[in-house]
Protein backbone atom coordinates (compact mmCIF):
# COMPACT_ATOMS: atom_id res chain seq x y z
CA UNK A 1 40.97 136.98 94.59
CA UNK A 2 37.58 137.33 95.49
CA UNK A 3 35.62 135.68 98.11
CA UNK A 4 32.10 135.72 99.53
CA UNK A 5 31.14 137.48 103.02
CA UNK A 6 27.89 136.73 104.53
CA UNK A 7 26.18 139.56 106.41
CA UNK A 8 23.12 137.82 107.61
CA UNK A 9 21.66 140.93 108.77
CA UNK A 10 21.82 144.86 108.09
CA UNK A 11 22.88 145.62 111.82
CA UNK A 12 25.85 143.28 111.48
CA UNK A 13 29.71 144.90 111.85
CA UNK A 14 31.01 141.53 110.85
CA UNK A 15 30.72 138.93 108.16
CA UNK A 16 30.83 135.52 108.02
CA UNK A 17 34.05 134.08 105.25
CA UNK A 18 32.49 131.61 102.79
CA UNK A 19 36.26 130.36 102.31
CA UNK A 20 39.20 131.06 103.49
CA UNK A 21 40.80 133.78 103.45
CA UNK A 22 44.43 135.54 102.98
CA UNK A 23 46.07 139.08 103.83
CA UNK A 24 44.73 141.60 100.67
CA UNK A 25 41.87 139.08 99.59
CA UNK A 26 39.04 141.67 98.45
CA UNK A 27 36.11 139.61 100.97
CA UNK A 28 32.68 140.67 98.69
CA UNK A 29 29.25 140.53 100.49
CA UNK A 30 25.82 140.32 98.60
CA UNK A 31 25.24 143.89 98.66
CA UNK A 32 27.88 144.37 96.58
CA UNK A 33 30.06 145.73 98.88
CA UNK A 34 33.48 144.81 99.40
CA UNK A 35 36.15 144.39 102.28
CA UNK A 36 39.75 143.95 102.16
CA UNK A 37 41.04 141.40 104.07
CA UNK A 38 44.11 142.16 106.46
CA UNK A 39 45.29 139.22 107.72
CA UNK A 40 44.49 135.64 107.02
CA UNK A 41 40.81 134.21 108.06
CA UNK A 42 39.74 130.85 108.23
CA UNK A 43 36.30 129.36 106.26
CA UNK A 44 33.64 129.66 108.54
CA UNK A 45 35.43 132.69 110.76
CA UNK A 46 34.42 136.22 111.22
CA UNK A 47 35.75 139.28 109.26
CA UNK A 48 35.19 142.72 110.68
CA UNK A 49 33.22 144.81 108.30
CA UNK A 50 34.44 148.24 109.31
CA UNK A 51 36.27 149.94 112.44
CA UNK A 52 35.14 148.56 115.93
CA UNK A 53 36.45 150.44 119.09
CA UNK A 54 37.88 148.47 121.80
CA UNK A 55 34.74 148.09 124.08
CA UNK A 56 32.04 148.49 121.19
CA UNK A 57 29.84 145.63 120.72
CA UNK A 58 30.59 142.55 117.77
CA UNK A 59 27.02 142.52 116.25
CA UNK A 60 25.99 139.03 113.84
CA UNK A 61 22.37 138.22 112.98
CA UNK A 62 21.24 141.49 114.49
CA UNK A 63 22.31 140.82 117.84
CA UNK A 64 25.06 141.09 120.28
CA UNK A 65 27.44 138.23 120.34
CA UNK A 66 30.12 140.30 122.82
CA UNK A 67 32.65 143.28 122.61
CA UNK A 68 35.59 144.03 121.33
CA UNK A 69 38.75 143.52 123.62
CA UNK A 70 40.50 145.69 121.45
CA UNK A 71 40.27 148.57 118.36
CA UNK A 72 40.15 146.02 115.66
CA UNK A 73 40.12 147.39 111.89
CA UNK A 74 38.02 146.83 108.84
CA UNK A 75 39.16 143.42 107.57
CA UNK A 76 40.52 141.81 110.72
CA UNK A 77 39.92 138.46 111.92
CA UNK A 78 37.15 138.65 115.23
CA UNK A 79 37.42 135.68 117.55
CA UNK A 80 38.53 135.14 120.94
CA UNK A 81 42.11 137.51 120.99
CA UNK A 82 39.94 140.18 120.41
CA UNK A 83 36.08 139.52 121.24
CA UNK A 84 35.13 138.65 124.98
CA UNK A 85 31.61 137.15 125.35
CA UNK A 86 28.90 138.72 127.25
């Protein structure tokens, strides 16, 4: 199943899930692009776009929103088990 990410802007290493989402959904942004989905993510959550190293920065709309608390893969759910808040 197929289901729409929102990358609001081209800096952004995670996307917004229009719906929700379960383990080995393909997640598929406007670009045309596409994401697998590891785990399940709920409507309205976060999906990591691509690898981001424990300590690295969680970009959305262009900006910093926090870093990563841990290495978390392409396709993982980012909230607050692995994303602390500057």
């Amino acid at each position: 199943m197929a289901v729409l990410g929102i990358r609001v802007h081209p800096r952004d290493n995670v996307a917004v899930v229009a719906a929700d989402v379960q383990a080995d959904d393909v997640v598929r942004l406007d670009d045309g692009s596409e994401v697998r989905a590891v785990e399940a993510i709920p409507r309205g959550s976060k999906l990591a776009l691509g690898p981001i190293a424990c300590g690295e920065a969680v970009i959305r709309y262009g900006e910093e929103i926090g870093r990563a608390t841990e290495d978390i893969a392409a396709g993982e759910y980012v909230h607050t088990h692995n994303l602390a808040r500057d």
